[in-house]
C-alpha atoms as a PDB file:
ATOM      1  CA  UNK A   1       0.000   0.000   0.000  1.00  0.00           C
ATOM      2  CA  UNK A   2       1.519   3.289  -0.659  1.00  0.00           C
ATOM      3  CA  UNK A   3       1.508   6.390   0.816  1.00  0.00           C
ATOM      4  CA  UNK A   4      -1.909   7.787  -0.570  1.00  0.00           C
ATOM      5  CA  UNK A   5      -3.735   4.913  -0.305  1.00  0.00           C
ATOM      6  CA  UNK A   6      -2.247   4.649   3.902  1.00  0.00           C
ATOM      7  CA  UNK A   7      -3.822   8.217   3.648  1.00  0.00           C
ATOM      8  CA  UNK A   8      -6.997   6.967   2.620  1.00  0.00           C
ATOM      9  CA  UNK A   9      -7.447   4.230   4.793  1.00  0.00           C
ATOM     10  CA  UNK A  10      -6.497   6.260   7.190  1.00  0.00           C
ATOM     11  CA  UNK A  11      -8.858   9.153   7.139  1.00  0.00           C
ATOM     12  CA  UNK A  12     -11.848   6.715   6.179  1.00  0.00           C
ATOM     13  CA  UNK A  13     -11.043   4.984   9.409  1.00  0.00           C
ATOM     14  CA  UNK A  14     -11.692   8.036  11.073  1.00  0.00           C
ATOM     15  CA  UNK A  15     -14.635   9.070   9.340  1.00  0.00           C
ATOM     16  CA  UNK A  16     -16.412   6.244  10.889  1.00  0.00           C
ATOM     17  CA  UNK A  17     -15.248   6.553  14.226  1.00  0.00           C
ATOM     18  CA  UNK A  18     -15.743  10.365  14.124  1.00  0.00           C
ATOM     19  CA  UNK A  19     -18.724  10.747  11.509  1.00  0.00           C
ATOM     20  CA  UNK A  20     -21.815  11.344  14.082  1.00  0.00           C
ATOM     21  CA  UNK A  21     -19.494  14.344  15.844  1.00  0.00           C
ATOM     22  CA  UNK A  22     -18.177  15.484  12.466  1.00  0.00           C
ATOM     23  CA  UNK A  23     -21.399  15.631  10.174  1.00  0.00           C
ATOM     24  CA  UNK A  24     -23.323  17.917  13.547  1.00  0.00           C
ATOM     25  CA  UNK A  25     -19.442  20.068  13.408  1.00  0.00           C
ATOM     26  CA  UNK A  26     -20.089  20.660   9.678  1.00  0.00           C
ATOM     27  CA  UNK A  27     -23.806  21.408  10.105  1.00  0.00           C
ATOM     28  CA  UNK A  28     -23.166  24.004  13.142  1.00  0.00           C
ATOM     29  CA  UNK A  29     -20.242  25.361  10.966  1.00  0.00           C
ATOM     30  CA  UNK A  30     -22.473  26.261   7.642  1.00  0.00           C
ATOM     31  CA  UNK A  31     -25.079  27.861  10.556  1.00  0.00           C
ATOM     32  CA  UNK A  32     -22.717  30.219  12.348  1.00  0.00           C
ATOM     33  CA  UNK A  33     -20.001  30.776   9.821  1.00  0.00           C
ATOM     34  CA  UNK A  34     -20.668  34.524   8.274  1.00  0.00           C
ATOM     35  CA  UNK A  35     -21.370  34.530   4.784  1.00  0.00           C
ATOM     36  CA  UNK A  36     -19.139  36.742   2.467  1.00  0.00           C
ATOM     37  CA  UNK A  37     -20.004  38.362  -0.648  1.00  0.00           C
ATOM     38  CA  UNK A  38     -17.589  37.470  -3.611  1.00  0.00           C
ATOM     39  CA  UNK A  39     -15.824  40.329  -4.522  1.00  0.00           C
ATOM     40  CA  UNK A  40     -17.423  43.182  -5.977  1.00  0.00           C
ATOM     41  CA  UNK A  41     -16.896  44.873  -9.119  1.00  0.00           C
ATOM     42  CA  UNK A  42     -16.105  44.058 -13.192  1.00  0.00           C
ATOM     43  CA  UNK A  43     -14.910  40.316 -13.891  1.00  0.00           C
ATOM     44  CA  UNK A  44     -13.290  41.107 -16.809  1.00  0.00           C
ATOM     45  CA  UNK A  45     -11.436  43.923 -18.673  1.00  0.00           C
ATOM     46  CA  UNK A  46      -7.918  44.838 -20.644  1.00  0.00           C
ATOM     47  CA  UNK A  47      -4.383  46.600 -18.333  1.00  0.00           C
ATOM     48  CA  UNK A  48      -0.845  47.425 -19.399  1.00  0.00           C
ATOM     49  CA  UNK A  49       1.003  47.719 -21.984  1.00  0.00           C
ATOM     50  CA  UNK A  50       2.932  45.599 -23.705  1.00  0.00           C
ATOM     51  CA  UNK A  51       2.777  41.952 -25.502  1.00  0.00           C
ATOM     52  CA  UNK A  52      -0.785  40.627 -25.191  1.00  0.00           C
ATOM     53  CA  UNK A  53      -1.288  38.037 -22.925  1.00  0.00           C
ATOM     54  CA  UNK A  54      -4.943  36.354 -22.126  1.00  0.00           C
ATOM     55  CA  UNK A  55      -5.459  35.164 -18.990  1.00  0.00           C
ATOM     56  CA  UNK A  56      -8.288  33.461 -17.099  1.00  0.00           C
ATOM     57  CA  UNK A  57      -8.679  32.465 -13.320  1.00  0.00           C
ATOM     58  CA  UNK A  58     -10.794  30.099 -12.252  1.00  0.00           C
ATOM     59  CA  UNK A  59     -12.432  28.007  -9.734  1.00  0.00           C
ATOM     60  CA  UNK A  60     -14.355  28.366  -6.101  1.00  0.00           C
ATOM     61  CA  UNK A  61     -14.960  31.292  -3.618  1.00  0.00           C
ATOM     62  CA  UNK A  62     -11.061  32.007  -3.284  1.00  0.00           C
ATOM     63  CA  UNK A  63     -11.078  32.917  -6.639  1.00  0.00           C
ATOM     64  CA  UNK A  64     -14.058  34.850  -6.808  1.00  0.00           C
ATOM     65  CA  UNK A  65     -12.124  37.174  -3.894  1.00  0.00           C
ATOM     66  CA  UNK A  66     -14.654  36.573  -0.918  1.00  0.00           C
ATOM     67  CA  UNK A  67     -13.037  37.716   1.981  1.00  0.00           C
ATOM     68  CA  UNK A  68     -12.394  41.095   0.245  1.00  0.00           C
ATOM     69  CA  UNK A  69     -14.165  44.246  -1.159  1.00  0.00           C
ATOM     70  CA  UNK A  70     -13.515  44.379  -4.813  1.00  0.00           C
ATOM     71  CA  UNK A  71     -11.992  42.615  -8.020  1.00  0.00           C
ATOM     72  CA  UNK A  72      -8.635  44.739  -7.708  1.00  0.00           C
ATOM     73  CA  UNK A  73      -8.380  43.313  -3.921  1.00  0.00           C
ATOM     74  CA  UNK A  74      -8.436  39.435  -4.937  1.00  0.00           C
ATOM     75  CA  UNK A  75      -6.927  37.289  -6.986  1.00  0.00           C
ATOM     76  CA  UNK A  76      -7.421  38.197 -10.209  1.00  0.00           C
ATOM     77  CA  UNK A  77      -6.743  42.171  -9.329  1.00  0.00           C
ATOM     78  CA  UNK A  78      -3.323  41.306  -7.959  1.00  0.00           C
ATOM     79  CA  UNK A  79      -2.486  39.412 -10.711  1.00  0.00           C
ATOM     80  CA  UNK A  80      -2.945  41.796 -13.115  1.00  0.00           C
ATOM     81  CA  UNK A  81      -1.278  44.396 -11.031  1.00  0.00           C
ATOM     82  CA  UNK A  82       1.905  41.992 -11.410  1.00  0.00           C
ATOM     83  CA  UNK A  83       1.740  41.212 -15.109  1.00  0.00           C
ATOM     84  CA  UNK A  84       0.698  44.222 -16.749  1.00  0.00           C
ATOM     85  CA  UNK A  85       4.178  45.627 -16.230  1.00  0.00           C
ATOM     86  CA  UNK A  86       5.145  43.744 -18.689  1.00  0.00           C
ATOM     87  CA  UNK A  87       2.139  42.567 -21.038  1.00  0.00           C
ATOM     88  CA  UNK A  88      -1.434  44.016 -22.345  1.00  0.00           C
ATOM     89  CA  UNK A  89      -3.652  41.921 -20.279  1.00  0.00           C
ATOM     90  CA  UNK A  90      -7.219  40.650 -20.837  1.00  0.00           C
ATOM     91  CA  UNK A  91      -8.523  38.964 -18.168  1.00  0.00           C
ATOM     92  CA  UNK A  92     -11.562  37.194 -16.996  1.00  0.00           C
ATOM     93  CA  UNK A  93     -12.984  35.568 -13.699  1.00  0.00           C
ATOM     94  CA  UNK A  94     -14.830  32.754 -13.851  1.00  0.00           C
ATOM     95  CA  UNK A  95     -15.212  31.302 -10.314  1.00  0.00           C
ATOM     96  CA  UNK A  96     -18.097  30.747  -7.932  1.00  0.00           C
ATOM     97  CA  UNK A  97     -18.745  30.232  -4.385  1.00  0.00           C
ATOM     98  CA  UNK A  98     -18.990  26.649  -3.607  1.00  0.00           C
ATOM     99  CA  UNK A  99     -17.623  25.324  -6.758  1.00  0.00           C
ATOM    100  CA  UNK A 100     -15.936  22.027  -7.435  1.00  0.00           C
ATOM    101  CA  UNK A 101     -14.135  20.091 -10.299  1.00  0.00           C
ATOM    102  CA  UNK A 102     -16.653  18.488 -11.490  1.00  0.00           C
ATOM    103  CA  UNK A 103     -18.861  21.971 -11.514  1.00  0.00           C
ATOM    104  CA  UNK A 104     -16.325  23.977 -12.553  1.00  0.00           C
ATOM    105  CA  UNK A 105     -16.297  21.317 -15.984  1.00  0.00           C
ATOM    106  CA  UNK A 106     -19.576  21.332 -16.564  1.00  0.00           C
ATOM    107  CA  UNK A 107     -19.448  25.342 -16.586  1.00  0.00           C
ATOM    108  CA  UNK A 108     -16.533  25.546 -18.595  1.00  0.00           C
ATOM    109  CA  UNK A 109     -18.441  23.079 -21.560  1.00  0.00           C
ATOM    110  CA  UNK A 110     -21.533  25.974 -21.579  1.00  0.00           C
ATOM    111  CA  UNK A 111     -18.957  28.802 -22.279  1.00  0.00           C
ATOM    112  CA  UNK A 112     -18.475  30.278 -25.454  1.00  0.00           C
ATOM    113  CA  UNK A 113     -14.511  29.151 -26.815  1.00  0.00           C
ATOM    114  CA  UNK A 114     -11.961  31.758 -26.136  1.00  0.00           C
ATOM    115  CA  UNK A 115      -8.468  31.480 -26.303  1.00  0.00           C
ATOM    116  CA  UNK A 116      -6.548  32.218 -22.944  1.00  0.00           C
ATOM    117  CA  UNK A 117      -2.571  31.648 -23.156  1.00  0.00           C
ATOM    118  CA  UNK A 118      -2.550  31.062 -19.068  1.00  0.00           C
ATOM    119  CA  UNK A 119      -5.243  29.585 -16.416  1.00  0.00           C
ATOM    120  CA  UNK A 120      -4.765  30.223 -12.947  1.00  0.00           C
ATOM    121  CA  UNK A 121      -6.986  27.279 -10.704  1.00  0.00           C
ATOM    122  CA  UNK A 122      -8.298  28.011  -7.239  1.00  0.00           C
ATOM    123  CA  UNK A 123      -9.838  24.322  -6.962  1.00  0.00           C
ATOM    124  CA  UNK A 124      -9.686  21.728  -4.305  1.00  0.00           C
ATOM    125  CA  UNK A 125     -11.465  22.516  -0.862  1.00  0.00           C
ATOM    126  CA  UNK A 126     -15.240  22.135  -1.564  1.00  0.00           C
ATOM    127  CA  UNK A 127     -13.754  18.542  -3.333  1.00  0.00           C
ATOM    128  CA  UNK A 128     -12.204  18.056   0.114  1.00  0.00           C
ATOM    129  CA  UNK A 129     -15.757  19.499   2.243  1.00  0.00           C
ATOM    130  CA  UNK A 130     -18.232  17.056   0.133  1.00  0.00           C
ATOM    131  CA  UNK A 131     -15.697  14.053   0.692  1.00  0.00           C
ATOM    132  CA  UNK A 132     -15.011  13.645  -3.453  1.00  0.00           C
ATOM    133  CA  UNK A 133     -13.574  10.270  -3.596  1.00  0.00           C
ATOM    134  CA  UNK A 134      -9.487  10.845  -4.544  1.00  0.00           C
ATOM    135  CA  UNK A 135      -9.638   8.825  -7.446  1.00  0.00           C
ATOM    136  CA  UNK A 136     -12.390  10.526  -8.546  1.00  0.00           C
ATOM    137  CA  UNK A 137     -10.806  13.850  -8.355  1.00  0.00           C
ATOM    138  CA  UNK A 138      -7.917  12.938  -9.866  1.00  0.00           C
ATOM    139  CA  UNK A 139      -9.795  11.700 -12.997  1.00  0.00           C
ATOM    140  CA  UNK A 140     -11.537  15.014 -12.998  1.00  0.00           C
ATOM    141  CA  UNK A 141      -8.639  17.008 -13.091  1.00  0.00           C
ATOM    142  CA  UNK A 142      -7.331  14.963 -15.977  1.00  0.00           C
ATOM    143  CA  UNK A 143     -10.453  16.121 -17.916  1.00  0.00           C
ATOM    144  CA  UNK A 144     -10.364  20.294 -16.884  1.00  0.00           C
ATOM    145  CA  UNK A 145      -6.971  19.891 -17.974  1.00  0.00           C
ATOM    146  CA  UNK A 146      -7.740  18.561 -21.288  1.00  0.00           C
ATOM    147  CA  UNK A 147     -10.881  20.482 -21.234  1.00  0.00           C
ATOM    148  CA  UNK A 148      -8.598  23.559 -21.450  1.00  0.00           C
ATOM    149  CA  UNK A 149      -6.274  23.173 -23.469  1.00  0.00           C
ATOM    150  CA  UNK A 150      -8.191  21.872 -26.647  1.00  0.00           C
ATOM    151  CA  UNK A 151     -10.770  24.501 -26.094  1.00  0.00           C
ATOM    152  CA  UNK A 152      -9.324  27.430 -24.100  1.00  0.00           C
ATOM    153  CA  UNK A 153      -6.006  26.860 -25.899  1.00  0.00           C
ATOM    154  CA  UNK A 154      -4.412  27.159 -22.782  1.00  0.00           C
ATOM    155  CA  UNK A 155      -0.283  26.934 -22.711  1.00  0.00           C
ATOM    156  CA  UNK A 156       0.428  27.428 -18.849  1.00  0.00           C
ATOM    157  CA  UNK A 157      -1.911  26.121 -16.476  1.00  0.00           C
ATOM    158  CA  UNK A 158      -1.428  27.573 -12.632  1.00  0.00           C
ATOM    159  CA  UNK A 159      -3.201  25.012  -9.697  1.00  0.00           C
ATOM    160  CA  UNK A 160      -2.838  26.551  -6.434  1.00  0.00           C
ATOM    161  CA  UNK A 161      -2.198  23.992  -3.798  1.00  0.00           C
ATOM    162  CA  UNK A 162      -4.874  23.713  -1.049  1.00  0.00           C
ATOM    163  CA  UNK A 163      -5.236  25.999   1.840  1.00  0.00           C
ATOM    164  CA  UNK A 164      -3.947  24.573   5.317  1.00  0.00           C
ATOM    165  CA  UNK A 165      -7.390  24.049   6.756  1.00  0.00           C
ATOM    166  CA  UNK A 166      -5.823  22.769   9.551  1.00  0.00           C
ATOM    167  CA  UNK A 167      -5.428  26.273  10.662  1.00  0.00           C
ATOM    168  CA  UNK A 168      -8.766  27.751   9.354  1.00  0.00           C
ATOM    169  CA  UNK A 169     -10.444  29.571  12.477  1.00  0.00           C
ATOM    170  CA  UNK A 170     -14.005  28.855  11.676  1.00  0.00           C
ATOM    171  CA  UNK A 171     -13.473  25.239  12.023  1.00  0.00           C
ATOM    172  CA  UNK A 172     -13.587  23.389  15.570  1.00  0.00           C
ATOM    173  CA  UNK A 173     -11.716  19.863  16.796  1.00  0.00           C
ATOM    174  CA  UNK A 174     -11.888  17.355  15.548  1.00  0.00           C
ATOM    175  CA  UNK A 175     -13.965  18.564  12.258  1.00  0.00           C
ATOM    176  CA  UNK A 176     -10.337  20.913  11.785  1.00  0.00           C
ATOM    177  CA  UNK A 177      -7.978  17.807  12.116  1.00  0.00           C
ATOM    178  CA  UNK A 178     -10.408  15.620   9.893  1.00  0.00           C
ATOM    179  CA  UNK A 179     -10.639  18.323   7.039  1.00  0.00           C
ATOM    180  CA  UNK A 180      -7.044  19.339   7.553  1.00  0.00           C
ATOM    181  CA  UNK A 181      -5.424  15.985   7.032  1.00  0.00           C
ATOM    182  CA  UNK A 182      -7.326  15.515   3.889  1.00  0.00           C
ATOM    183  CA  UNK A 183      -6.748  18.891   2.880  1.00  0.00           C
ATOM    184  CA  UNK A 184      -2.870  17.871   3.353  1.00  0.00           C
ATOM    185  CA  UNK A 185      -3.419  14.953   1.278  1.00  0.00           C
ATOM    186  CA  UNK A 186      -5.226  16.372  -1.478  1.00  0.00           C
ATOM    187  CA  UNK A 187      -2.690  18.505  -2.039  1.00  0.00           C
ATOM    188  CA  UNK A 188       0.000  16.270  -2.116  1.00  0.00           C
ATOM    189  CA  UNK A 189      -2.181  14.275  -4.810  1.00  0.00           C
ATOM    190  CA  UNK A 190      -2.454  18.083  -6.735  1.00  0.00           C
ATOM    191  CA  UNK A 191       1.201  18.267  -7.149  1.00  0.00           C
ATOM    192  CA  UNK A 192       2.065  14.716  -7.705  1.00  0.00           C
ATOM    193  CA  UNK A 193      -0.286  15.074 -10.349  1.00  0.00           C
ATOM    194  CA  UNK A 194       0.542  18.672 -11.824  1.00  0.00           C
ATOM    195  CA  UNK A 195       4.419  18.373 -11.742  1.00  0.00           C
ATOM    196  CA  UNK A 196       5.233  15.494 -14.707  1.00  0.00           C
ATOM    197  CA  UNK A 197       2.806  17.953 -17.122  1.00  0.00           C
ATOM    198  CA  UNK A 198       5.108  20.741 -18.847  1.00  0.00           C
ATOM    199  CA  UNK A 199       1.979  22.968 -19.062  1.00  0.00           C
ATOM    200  CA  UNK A 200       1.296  22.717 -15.424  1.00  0.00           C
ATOM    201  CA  UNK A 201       2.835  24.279 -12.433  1.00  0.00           C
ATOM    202  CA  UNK A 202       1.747  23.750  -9.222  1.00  0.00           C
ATOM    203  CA  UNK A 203       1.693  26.763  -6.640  1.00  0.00           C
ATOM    204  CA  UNK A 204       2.014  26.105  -2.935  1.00  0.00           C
ATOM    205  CA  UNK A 205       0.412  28.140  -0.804  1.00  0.00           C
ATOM    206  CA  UNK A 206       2.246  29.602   2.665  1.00  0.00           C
ATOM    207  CA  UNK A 207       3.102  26.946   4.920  1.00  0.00           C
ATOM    208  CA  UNK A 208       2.852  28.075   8.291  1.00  0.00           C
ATOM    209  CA  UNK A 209       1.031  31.446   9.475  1.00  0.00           C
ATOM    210  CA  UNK A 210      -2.166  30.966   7.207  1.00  0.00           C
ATOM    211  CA  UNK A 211      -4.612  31.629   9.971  1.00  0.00           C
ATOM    212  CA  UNK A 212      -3.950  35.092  11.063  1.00  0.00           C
ATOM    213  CA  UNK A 213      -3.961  36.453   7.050  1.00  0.00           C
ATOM    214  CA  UNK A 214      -7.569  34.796   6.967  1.00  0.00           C
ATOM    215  CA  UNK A 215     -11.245  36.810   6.047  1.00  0.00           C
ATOM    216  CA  UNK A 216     -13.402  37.721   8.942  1.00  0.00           C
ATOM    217  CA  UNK A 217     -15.283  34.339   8.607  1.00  0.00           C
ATOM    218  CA  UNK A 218     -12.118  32.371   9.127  1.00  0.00           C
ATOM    219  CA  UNK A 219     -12.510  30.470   6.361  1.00  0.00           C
ATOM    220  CA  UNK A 220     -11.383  32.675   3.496  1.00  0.00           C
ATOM    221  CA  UNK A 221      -8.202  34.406   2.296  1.00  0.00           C
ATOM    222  CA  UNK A 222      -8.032  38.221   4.164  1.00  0.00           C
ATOM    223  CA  UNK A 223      -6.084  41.200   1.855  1.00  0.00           C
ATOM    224  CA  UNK A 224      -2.697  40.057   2.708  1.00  0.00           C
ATOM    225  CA  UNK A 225      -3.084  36.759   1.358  1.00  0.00           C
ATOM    226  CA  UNK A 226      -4.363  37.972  -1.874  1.00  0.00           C
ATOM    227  CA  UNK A 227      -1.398  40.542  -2.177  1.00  0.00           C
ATOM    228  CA  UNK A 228       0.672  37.590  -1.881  1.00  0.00           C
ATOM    229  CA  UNK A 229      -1.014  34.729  -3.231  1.00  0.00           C
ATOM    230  CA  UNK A 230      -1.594  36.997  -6.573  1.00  0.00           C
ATOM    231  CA  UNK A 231       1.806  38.320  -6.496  1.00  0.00           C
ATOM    232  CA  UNK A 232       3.404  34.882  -6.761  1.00  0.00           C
ATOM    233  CA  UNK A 233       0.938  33.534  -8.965  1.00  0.00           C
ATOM    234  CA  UNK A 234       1.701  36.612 -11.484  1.00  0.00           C
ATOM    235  CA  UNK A 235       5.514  35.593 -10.946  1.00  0.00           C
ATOM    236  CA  UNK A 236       4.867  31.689 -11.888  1.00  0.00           C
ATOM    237  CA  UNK A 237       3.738  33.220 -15.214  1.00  0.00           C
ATOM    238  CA  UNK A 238       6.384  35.176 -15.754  1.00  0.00           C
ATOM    239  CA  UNK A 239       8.969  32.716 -15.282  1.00  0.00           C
ATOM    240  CA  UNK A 240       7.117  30.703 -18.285  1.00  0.00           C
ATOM    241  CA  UNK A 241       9.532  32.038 -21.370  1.00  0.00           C
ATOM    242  CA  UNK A 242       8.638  30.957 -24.659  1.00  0.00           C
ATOM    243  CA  UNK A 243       5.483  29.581 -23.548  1.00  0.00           C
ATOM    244  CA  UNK A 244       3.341  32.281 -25.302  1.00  0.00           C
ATOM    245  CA  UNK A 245       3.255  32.765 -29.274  1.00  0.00           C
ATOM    246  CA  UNK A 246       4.068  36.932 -28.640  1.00  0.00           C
ATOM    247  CA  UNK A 247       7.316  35.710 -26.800  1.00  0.00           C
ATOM    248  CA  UNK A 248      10.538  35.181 -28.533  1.00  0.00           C
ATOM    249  CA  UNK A 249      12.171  32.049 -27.101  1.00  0.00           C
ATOM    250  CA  UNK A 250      15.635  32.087 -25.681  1.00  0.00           C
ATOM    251  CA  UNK A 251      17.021  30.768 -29.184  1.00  0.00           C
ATOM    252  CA  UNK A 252      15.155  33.690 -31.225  1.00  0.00           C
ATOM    253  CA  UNK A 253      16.890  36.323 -28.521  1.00  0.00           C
ATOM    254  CA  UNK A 254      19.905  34.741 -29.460  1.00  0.00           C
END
């Protein structure tokens, strides 16, 4: 058995020790737990100067910027405060609260096709909160993936790692643990997956020191975590040279 699978036995173990006290934790959490707006303000729209460069972000309530006031305060805003030094950006949101995978899919196959030259994914923790099956999820990520390249055209595909939600606030013992653990081991599965695939990079997210940087609700990214979570995101694109048809490659420089 190897190391995911001792995961998995481990944590369903525990669901069925734990799953009376956990299942009443989750119900009192979704009743007390303040519910943020997404982030107001325009979704899409063009910034900087420079070579063109498409982007979309994606996913669940992180990327939709709950937790903060506007567009320019979340992901997407910080992002394109990074890259439009350097390129004429168009950018879109597409993210929802409570999104998954397997929602996010089924919302990408009603869009229109647009081409977008990089995709940065905020997906993972409502797959973790609704106990997606791992297999399951990795299969699903196989098919977004493909799902955006052959219709998005996408060339450099960003998948944050998950959140710690070990340290999440808004979550009590042992509910914290239990979601934490397979938080931990969802993410593992993320970058084992992302890393082999040259259009993928996987982004980690802080290691320690999450919980203090959190929303009011304790459950979502506060401003600093945006700042930083966008800045570094903005920076994994930027490292990707010769990725995008408007770049000259290393050998054309030459």
């Amino acid at each position: 058995m190897n190391r995911a699978e001792k995961n998995g036995a481990r944590l369903a173990a525990a669901m069925v020790v734990l799953s009376p006290l956990l299942v009443c934790q989750g119900i009192y959490v979704r009743r007390v737990t303040p519910k943020l707006p997404e982030a107001d303000g325009p979704r899409s729209g063009e910034a900087g100067c420079g070579a063109p460069l498409r982007l979309m972000v994606l996913g669940d309530s992180a990327a939709a910027g709950v937790g903060v006031r506007t567009q320019e305060e979340a992901l997407a805003g910080y992002m394109v405060s990074g890259l439009k030094k350097k390129f004429r950006v168009a950018w879109k949101v597409e993210a929802q609260t409570g999104a998954t995978t397997r929602s996010t899919i089924a919302s990408l196959k009603s869009m229109a096709q647009e081409p977008f030259a990089a995709v940065a994914i905020s997906l993972g923790v409502n797959d973790v909160t609704c106990g997606r099956r791992a297999t399951t999820w990795l299969a699903e990520l196989d098919e977004l993936a493909g799902l955006l390249r052959l219709k998005f055209g996408a060339q450099r595909m960003l998948w944050s790692g998950l959140p710690p939600m070990h340290e999440f606030p808004a979550l009590p013992q042992p509910l914290r643990w239990y979601l934490g653990a397979r938080a931990k081991w969802f993410g593992r599965l993320l970058r084992e997956w992302a890393e082999p695939q040259p259009d993928c990079v996987f982004v980690a997210v802080p290691a320690g020191g999450y919980g203090p940087m959190m929303a009011e609700d304790g459950f979502h990214p506060g401003p600093r975590m945006y700042e930083m979570w966008g800045a570094e995101m903005a920076r994994r694109i930027m490292e990707g040279r010769g990725l995008f048809p408007h770049e000259p490659t290393a050998a054309q420089k030459d």
